[in-house]
PDB file of N, CA and C in Angstrom:
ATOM      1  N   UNK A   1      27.672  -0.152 -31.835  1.00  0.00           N
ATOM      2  CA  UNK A   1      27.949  -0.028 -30.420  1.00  0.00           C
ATOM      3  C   UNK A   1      27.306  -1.208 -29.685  1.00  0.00           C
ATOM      4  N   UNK A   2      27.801  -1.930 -28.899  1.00  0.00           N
ATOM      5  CA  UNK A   2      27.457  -2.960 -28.500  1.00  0.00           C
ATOM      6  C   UNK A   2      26.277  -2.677 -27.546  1.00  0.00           C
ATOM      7  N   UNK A   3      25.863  -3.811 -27.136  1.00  0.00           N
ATOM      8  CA  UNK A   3      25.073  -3.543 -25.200  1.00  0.00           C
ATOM      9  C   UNK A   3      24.924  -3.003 -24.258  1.00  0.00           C
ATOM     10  N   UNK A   4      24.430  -2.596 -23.634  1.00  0.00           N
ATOM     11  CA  UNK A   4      25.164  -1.822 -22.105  1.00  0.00           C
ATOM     12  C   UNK A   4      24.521  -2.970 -21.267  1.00  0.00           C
ATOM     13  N   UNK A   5      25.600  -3.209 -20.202  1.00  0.00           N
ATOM     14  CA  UNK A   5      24.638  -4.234 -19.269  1.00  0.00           C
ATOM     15  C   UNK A   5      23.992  -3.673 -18.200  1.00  0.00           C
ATOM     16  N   UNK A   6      23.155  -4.406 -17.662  1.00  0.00           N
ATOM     17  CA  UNK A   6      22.430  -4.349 -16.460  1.00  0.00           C
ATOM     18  C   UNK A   6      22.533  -4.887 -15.513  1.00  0.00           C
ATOM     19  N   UNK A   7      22.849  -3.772 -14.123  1.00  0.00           N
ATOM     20  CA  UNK A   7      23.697  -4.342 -13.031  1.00  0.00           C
ATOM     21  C   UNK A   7      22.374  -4.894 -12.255  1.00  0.00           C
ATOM     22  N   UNK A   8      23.138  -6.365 -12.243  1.00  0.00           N
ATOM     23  CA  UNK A   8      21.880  -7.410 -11.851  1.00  0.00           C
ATOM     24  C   UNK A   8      21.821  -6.538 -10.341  1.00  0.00           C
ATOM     25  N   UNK A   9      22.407  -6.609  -9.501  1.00  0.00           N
ATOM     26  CA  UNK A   9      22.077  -6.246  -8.179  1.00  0.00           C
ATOM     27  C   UNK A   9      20.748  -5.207  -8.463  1.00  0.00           C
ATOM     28  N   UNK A  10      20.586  -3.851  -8.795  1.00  0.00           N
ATOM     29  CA  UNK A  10      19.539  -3.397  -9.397  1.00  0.00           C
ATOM     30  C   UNK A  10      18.234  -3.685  -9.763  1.00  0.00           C
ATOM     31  N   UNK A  11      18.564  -4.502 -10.853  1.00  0.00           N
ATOM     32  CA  UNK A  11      17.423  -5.189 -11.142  1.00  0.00           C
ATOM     33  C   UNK A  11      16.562  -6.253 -10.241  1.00  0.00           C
ATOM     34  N   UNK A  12      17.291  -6.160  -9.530  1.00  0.00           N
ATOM     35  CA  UNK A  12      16.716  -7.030  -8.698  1.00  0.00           C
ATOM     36  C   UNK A  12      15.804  -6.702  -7.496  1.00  0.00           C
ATOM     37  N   UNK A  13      16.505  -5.589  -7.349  1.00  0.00           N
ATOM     38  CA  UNK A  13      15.777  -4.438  -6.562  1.00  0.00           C
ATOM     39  C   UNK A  13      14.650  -3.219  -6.806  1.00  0.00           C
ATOM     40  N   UNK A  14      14.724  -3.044  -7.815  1.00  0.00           N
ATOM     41  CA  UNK A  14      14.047  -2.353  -8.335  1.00  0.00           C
ATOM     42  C   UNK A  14      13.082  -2.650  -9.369  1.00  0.00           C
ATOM     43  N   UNK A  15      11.510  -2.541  -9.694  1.00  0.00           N
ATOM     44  CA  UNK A  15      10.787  -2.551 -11.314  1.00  0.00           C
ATOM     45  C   UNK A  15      10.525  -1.257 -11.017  1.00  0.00           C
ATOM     46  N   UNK A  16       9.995  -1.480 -12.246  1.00  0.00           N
ATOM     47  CA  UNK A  16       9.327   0.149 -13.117  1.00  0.00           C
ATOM     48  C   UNK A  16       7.854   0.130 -13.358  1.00  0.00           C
ATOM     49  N   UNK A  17       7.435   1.015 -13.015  1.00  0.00           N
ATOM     50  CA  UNK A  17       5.598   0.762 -13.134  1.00  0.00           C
ATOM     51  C   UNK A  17       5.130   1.214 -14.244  1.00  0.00           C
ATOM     52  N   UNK A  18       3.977   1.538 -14.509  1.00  0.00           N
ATOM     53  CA  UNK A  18       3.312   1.426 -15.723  1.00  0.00           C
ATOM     54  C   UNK A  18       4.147   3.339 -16.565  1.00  0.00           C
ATOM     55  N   UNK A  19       3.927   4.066 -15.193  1.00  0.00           N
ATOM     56  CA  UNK A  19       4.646   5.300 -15.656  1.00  0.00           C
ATOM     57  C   UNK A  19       5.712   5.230 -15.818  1.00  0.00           C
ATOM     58  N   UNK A  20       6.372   4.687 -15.249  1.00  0.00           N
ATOM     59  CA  UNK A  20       8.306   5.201 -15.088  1.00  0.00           C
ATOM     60  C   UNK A  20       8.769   5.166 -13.685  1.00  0.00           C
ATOM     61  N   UNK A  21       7.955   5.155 -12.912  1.00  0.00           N
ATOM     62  CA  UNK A  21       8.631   5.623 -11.558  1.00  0.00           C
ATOM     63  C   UNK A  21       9.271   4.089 -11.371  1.00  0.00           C
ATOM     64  N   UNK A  22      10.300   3.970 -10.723  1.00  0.00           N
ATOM     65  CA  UNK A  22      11.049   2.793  -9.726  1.00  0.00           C
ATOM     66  C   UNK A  22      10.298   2.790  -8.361  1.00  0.00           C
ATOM     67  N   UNK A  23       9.915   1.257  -8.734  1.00  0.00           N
ATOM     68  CA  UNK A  23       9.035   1.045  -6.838  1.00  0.00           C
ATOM     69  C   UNK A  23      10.425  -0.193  -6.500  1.00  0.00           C
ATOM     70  N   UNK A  24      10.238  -0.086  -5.119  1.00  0.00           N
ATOM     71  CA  UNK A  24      11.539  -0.987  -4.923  1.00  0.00           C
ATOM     72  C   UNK A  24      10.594  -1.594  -2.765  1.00  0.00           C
ATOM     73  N   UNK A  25      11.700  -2.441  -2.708  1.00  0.00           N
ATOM     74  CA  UNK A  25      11.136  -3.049  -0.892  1.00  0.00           C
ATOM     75  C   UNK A  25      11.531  -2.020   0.224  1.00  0.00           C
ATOM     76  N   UNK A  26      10.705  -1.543   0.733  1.00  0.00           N
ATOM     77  CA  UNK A  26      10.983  -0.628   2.194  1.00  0.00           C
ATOM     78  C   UNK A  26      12.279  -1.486   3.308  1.00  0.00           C
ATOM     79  N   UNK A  27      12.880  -0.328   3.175  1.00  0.00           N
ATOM     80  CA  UNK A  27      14.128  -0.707   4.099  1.00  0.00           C
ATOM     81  C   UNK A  27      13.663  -1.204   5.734  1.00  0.00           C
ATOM     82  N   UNK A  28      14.137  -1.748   6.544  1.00  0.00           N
ATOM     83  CA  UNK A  28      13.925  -1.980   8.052  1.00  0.00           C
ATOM     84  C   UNK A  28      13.066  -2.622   8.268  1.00  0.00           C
ATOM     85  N   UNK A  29      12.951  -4.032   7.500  1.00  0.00           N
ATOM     86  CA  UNK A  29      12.092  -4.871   7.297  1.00  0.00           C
ATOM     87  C   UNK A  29      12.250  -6.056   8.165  1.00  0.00           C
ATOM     88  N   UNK A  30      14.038  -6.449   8.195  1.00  0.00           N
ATOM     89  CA  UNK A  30      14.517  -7.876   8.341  1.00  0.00           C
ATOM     90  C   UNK A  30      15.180  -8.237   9.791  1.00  0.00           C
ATOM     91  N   UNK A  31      15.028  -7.373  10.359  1.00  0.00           N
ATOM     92  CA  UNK A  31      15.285  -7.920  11.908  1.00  0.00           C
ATOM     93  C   UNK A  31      15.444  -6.802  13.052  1.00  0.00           C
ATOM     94  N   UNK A  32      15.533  -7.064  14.340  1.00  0.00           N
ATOM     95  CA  UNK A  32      14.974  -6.346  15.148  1.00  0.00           C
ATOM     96  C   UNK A  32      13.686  -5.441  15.205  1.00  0.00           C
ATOM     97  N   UNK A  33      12.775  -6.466  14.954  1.00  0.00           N
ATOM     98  CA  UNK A  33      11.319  -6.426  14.565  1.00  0.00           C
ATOM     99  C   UNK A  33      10.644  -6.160  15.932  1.00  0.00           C
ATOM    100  N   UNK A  34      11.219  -6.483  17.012  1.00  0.00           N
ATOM    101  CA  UNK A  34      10.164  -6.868  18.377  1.00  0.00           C
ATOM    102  C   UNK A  34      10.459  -5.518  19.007  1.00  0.00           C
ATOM    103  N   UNK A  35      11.334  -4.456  18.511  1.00  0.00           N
ATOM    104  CA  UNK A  35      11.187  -2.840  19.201  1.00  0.00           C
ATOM    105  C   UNK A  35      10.523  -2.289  18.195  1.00  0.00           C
ATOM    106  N   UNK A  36       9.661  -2.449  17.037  1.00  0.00           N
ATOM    107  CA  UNK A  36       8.778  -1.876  16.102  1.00  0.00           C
ATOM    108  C   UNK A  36       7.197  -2.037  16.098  1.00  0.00           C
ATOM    109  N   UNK A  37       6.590  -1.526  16.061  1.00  0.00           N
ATOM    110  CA  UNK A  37       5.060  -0.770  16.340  1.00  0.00           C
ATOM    111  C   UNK A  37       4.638  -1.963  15.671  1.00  0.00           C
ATOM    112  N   UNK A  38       3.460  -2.789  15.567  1.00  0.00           N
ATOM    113  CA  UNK A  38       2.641  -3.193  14.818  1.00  0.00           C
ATOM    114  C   UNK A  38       2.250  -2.280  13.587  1.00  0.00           C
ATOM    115  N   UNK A  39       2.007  -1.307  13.620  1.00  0.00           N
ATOM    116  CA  UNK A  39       1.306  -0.125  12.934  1.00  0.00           C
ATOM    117  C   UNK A  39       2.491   0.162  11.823  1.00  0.00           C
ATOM    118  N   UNK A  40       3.915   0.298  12.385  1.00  0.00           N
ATOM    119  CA  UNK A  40       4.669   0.845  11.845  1.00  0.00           C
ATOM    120  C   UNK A  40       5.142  -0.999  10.880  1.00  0.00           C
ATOM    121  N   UNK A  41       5.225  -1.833  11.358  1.00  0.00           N
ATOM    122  CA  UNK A  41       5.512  -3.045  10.580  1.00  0.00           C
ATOM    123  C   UNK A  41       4.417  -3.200   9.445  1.00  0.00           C
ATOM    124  N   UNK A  42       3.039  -2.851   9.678  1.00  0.00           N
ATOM    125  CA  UNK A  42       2.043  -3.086   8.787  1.00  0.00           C
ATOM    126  C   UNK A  42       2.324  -2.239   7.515  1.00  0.00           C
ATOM    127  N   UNK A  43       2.534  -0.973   8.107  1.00  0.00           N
ATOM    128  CA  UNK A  43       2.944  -0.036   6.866  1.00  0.00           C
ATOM    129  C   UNK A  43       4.241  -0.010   5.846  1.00  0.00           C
ATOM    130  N   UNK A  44       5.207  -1.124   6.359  1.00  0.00           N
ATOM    131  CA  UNK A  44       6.556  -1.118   6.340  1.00  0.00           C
ATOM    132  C   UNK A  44       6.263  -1.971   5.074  1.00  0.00           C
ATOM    133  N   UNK A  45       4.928  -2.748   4.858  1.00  0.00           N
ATOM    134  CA  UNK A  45       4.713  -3.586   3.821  1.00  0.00           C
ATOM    135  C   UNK A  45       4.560  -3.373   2.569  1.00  0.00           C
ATOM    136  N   UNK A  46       3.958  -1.697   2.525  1.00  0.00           N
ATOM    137  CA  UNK A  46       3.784  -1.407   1.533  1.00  0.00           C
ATOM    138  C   UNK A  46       4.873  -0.825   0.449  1.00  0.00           C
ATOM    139  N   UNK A  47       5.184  -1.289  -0.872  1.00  0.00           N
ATOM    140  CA  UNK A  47       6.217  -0.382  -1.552  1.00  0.00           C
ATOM    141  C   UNK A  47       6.683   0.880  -1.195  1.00  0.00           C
ATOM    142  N   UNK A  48       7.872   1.238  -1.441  1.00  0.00           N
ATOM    143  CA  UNK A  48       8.180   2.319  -1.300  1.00  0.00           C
ATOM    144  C   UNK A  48       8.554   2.852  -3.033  1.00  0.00           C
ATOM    145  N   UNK A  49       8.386   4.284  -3.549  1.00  0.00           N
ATOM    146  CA  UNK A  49       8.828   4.201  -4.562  1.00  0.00           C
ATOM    147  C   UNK A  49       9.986   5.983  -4.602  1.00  0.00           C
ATOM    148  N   UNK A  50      11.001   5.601  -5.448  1.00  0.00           N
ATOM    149  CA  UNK A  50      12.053   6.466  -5.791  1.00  0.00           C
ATOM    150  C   UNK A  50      11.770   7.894  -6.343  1.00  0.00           C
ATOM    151  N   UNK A  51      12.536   9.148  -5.714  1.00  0.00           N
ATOM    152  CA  UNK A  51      12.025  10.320  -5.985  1.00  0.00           C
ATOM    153  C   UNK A  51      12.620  10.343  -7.409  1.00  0.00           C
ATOM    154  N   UNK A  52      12.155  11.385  -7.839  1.00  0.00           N
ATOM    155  CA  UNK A  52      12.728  11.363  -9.335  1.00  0.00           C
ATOM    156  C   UNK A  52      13.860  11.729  -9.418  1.00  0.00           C
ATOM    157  N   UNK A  53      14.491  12.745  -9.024  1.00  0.00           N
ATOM    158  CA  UNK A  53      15.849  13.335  -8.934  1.00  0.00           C
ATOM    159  C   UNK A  53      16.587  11.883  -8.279  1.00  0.00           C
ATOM    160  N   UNK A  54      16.494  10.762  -7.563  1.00  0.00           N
ATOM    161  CA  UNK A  54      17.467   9.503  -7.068  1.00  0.00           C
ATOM    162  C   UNK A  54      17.114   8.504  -8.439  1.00  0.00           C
ATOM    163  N   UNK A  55      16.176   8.849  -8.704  1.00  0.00           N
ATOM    164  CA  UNK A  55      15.713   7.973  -9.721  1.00  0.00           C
ATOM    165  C   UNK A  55      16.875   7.807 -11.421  1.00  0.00           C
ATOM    166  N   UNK A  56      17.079   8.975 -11.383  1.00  0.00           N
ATOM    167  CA  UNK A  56      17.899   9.395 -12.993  1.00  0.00           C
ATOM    168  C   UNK A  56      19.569   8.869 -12.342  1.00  0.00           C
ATOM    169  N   UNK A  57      20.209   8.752 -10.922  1.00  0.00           N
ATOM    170  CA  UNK A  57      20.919   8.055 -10.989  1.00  0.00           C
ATOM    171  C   UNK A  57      21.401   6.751 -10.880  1.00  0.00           C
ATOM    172  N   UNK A  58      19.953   6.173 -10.963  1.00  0.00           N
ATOM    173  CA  UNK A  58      19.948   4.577 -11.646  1.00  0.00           C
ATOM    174  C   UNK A  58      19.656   4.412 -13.462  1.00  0.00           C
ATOM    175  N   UNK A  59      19.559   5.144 -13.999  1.00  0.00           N
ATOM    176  CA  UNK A  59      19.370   5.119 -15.133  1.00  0.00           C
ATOM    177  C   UNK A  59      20.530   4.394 -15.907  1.00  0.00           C
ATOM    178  N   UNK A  60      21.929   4.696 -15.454  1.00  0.00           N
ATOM    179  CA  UNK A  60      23.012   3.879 -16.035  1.00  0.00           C
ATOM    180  C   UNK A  60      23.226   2.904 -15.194  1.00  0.00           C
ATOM    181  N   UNK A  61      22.459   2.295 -13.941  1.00  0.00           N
ATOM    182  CA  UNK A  61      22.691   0.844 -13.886  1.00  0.00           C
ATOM    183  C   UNK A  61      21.336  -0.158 -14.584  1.00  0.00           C
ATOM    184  N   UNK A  62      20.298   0.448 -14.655  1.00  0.00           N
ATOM    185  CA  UNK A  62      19.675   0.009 -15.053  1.00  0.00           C
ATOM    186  C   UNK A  62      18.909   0.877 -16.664  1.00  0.00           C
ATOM    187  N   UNK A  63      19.872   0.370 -17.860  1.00  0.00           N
ATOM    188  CA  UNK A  63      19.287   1.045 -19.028  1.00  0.00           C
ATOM    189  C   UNK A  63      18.347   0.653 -19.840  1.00  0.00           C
ATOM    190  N   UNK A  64      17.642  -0.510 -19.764  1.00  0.00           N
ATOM    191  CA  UNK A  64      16.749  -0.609 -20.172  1.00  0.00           C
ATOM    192  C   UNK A  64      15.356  -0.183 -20.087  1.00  0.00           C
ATOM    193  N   UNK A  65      14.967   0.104 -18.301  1.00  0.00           N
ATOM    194  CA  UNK A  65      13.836   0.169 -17.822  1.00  0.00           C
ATOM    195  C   UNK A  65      13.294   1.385 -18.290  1.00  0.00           C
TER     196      UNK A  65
END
């Protein structure tokens, strides 16, 4: 059985941490910044990571991880 590929868009978006979980970039990052909190931009920095149940339906774009 051959390969399965890996949908680059995905991968690109997403790693895998030492457990398994998918950490990926917090959405509402990239513009219309100047109606957003300082507080709320500071926090906006930190990873966000994937619940498990959203998580298993990346599993067939990304089969390696």
């Amino acid at each position: 059985m051959p390969k399965m590929k890996t949908h680059r868009g995905a991968a690109k978006r997403f790693k895998a941490t030492g457990k398994g979980r998918l950490k990926h970039k917090q959405p509402f990052t990239s513009h219309i910044l100047t109606s957003k909190s300082a507080k709320r931009k500071r926090q906006l920095r930190q990873p966000a990571y994937m619940a498990a149940a959203e998580a298993q339906s990346l599993k067939r774009l990304l089969p390696y991880l």
